[in-house]
Protein backbone atom coordinates (compact mmCIF):
# COMPACT_ATOMS: atom_id res chain seq x y z
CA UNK A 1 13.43 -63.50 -7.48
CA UNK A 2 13.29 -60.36 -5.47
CA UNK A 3 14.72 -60.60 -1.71
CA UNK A 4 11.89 -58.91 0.03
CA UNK A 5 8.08 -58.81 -0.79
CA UNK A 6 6.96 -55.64 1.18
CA UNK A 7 3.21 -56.63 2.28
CA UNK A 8 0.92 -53.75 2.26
CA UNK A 9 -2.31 -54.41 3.15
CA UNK A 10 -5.58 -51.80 2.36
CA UNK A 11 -8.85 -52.25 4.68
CA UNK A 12 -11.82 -50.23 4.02
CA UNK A 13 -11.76 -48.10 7.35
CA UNK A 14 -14.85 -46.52 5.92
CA UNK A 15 -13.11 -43.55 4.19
CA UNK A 16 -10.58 -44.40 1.28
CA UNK A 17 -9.72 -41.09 0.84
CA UNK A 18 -7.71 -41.42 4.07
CA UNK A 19 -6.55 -44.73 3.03
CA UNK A 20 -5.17 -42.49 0.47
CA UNK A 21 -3.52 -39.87 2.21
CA UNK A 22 -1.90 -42.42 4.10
CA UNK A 23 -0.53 -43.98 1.13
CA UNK A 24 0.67 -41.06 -0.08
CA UNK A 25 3.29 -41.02 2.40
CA UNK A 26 3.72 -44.98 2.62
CA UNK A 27 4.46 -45.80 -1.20
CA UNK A 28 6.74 -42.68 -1.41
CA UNK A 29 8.64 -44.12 2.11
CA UNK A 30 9.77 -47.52 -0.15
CA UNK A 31 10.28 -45.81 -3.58
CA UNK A 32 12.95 -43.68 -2.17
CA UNK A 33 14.78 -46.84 -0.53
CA UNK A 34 18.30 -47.33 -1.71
CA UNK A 35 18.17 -50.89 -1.14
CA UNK A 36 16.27 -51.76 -4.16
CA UNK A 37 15.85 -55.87 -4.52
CA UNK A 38 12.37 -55.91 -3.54
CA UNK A 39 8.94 -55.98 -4.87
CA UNK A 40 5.59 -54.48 -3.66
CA UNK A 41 2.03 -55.97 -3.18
CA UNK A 42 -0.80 -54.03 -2.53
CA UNK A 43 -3.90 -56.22 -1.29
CA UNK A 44 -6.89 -54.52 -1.44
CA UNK A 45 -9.81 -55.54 1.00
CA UNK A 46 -12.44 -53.31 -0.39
CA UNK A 47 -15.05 -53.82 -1.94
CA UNK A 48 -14.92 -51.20 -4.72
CA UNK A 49 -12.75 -49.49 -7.19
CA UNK A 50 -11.84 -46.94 -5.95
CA UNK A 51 -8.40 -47.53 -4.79
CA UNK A 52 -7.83 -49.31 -7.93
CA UNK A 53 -8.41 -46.62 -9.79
CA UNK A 54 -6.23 -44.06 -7.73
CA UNK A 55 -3.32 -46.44 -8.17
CA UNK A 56 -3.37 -47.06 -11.64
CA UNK A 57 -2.95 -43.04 -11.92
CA UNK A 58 -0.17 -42.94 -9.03
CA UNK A 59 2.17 -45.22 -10.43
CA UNK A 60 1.66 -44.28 -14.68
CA UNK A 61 2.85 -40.69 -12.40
CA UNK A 62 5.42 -41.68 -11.02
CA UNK A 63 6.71 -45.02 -13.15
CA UNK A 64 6.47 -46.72 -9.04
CA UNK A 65 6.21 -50.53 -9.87
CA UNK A 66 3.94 -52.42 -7.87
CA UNK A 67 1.45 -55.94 -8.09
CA UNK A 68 -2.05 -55.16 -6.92
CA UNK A 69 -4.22 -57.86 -5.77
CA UNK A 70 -7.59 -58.00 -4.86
CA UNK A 71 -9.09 -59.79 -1.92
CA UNK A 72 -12.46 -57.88 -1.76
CA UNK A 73 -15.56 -58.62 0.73
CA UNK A 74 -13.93 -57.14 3.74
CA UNK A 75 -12.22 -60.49 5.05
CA UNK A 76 -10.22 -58.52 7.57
CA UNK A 77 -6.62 -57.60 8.75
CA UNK A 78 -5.70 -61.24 9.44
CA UNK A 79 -6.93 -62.54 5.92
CA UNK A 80 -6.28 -59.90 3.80
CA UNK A 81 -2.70 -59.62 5.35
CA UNK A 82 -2.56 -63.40 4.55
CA UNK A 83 -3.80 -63.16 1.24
CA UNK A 84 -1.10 -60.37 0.08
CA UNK A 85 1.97 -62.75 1.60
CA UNK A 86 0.88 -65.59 -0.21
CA UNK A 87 1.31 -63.83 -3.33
CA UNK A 88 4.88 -62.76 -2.60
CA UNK A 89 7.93 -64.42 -4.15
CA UNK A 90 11.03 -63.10 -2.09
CA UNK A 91 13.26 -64.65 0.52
CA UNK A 92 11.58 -62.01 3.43
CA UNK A 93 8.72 -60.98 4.18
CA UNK A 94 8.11 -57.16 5.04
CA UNK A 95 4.77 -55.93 6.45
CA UNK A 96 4.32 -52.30 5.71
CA UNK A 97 0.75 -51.63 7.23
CA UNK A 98 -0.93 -48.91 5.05
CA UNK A 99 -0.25 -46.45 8.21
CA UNK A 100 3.15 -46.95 8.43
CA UNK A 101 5.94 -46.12 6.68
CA UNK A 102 10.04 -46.21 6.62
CA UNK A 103 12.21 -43.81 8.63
CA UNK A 104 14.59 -42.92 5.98
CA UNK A 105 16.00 -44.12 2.75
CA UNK A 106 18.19 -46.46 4.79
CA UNK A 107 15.42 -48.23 6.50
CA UNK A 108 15.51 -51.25 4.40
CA UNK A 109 18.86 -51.93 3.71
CA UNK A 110 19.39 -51.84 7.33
CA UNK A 111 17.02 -54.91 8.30
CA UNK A 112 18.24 -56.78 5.38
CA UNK A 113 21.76 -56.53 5.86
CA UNK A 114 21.42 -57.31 9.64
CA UNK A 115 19.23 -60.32 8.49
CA UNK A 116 21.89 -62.81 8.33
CA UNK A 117 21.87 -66.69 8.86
CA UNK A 118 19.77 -68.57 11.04
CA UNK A 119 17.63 -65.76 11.69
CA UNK A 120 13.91 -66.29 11.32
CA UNK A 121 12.36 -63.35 12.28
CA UNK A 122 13.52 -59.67 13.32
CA UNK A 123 11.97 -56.52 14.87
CA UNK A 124 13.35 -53.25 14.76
CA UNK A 125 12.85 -49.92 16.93
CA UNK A 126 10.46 -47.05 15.74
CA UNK A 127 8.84 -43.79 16.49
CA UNK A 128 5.58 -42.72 16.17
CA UNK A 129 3.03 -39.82 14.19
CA UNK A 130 -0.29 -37.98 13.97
CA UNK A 131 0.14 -35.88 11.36
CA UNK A 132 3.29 -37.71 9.18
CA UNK A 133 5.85 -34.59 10.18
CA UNK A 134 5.92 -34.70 13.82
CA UNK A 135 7.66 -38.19 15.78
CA UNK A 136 7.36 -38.80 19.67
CA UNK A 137 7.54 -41.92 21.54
CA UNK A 138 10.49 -43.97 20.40
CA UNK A 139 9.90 -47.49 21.09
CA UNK A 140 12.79 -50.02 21.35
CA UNK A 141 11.20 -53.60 20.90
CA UNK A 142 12.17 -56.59 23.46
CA UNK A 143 9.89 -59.40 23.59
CA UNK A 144 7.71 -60.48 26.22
CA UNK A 145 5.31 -63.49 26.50
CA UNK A 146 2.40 -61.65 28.18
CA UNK A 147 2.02 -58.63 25.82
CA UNK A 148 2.87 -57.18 22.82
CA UNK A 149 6.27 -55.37 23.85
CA UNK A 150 7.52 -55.86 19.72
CA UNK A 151 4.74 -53.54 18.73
CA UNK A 152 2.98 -53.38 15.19
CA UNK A 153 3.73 -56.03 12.70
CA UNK A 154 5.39 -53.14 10.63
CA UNK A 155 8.63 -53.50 12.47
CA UNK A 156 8.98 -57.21 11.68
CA UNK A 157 10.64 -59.22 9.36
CA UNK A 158 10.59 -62.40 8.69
CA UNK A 159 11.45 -65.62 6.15
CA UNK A 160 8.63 -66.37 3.88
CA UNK A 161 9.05 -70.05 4.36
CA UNK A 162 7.93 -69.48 7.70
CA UNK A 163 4.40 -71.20 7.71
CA UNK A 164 3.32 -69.35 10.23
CA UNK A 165 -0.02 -66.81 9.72
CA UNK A 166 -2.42 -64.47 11.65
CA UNK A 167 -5.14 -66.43 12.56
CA UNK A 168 -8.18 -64.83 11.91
CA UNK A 169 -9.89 -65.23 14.85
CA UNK A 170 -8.12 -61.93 16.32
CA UNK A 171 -8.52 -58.05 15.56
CA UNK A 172 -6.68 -57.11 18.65
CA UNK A 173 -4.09 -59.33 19.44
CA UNK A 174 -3.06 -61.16 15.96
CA UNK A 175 0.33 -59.76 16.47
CA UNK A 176 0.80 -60.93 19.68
CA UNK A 177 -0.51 -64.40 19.02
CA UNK A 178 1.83 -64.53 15.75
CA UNK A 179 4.71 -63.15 18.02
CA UNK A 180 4.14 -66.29 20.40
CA UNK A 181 4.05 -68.68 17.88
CA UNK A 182 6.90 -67.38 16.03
CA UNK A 183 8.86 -67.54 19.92
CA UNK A 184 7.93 -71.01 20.47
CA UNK A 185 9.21 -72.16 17.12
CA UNK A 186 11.97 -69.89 16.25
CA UNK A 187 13.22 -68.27 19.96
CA UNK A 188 13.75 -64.68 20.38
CA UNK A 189 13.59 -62.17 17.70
CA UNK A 190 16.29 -60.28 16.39
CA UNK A 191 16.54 -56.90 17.86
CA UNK A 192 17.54 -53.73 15.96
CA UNK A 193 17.95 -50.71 18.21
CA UNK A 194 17.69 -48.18 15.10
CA UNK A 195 14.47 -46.61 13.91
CA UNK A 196 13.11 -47.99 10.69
CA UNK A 197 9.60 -47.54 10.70
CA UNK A 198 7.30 -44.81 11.17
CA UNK A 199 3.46 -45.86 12.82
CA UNK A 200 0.75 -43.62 12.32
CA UNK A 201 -1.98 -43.32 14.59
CA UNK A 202 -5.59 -41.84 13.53
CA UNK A 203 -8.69 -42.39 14.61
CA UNK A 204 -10.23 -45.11 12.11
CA UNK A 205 -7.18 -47.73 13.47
CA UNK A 206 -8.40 -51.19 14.85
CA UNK A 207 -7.27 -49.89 18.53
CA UNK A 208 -9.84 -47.39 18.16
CA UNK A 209 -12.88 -49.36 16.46
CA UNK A 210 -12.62 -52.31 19.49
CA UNK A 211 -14.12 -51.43 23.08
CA UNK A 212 -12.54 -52.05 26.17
CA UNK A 213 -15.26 -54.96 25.87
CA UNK A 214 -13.62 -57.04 22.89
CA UNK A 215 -10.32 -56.47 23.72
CA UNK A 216 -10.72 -58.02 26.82
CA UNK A 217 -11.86 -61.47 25.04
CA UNK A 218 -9.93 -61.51 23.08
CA UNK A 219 -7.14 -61.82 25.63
CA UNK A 220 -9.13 -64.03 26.97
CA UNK A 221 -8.96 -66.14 24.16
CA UNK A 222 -5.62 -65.79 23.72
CA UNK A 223 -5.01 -67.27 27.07
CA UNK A 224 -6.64 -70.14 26.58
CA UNK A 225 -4.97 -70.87 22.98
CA UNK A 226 -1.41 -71.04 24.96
CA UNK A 227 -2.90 -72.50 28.44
């Protein structure tokens, strides 16, 4: 049994061939990890080949070991997220958005080793990119019940016994509302003050594809699921 299942989730933004590009920077970001007692599953919410097809060639390349699974029909972040963690067999759980990747080769062993006993779930600092060379805005993650001061689900980790999931019903604020529930269960987080993670930003992300609008019901919502 591995000790982490690294989650990465593919949505069809529209253009695979940047889903691509970003993975090309993602899957290289865990290969090179020296903590190695982990396993990696690719869910796939397209509906086509396509990525398929470009990982079967990546990984007879490179001998990179990974499960692919398919959830196709565009079921969305929540589901597809969902659907990739249920598949996973190790002790924690390690989002990895498609985006995103890991600061160094230490990034792993890091969060694992500071995961000790009678912690449940974990968040760790990061920076941020554009073009995957350049980092600005270093974010050190403290948690706060009115928004999302953890930031993307990348930096989290958490036990897979935890029965807790995205719900669905969000695009915007799933993290937040999993961050709540995970707080009124389990308490505070732990914090790590190092960078692990790398986010990417680029136009096709979910903050981009939601007006001003939509956001603002679904904090609405969101309200009225804790009132």
């Amino acid at each position: 049994m591995p000790k982490v299942s690294i989650i990465v989730p593919i949505w069809d933004v529209g253009d695979m061939e940047l889903a691509i590009t970003l993975l090309e920077r993602n899957l290289p970001s865990i290969s090179i990890q020296t903590f190695k007692d982990y396993e990696v599953i690719i869910s796939d919410d397209s509906d086509h080949d396509e990525l398929y097809d470009w990982l079967t060639a990546y990984t007879a390349s490179t001998g990179f070991q990974l499960d692919y699974v398919k959830n196709s029909g565009n079921k969305g972040m929540a589901n597809n997220t969902n659907f990739g963690i249920e598949q996973a067999k190790g002790d924690l759980i390690k989002i990895l958005f498609q985006d995103d990747y890991f600061y160094d080769q230490e990034s792993l062993g890091h969060m694992v080793k500071h995961f000790t006993p009678n912690t449940y779930w974990m968040a760790t600092a990061c920076t941020h990119t554009v073009d995957g060379s350049q980092t600005f805005n270093d974010h050190r993650p403290y948690y706060s019940t009115s928004q999302n001061t953890i930031g993307s689900p990348s930096v989290t980790m958490f036990l897979r016994e935890i029965p807790d999931r995205f719900d669905p019903e969000f695009r915007w604020v799933l993290d937040l509302d999993l961050y709540k529930r995970f707080f009124i269960k389990y308490g505070l987080p732990k914090i790590l003050n190092r960078i692990s993670i790398v986010i990417g930003l680029h136009p096709a992300q979910a903050t981009h594809l939601l007006n001003q609008e939509e956001k603002n019901e679904e904090h609405l919502k969101l309200n009225e699921k804790y009132a």
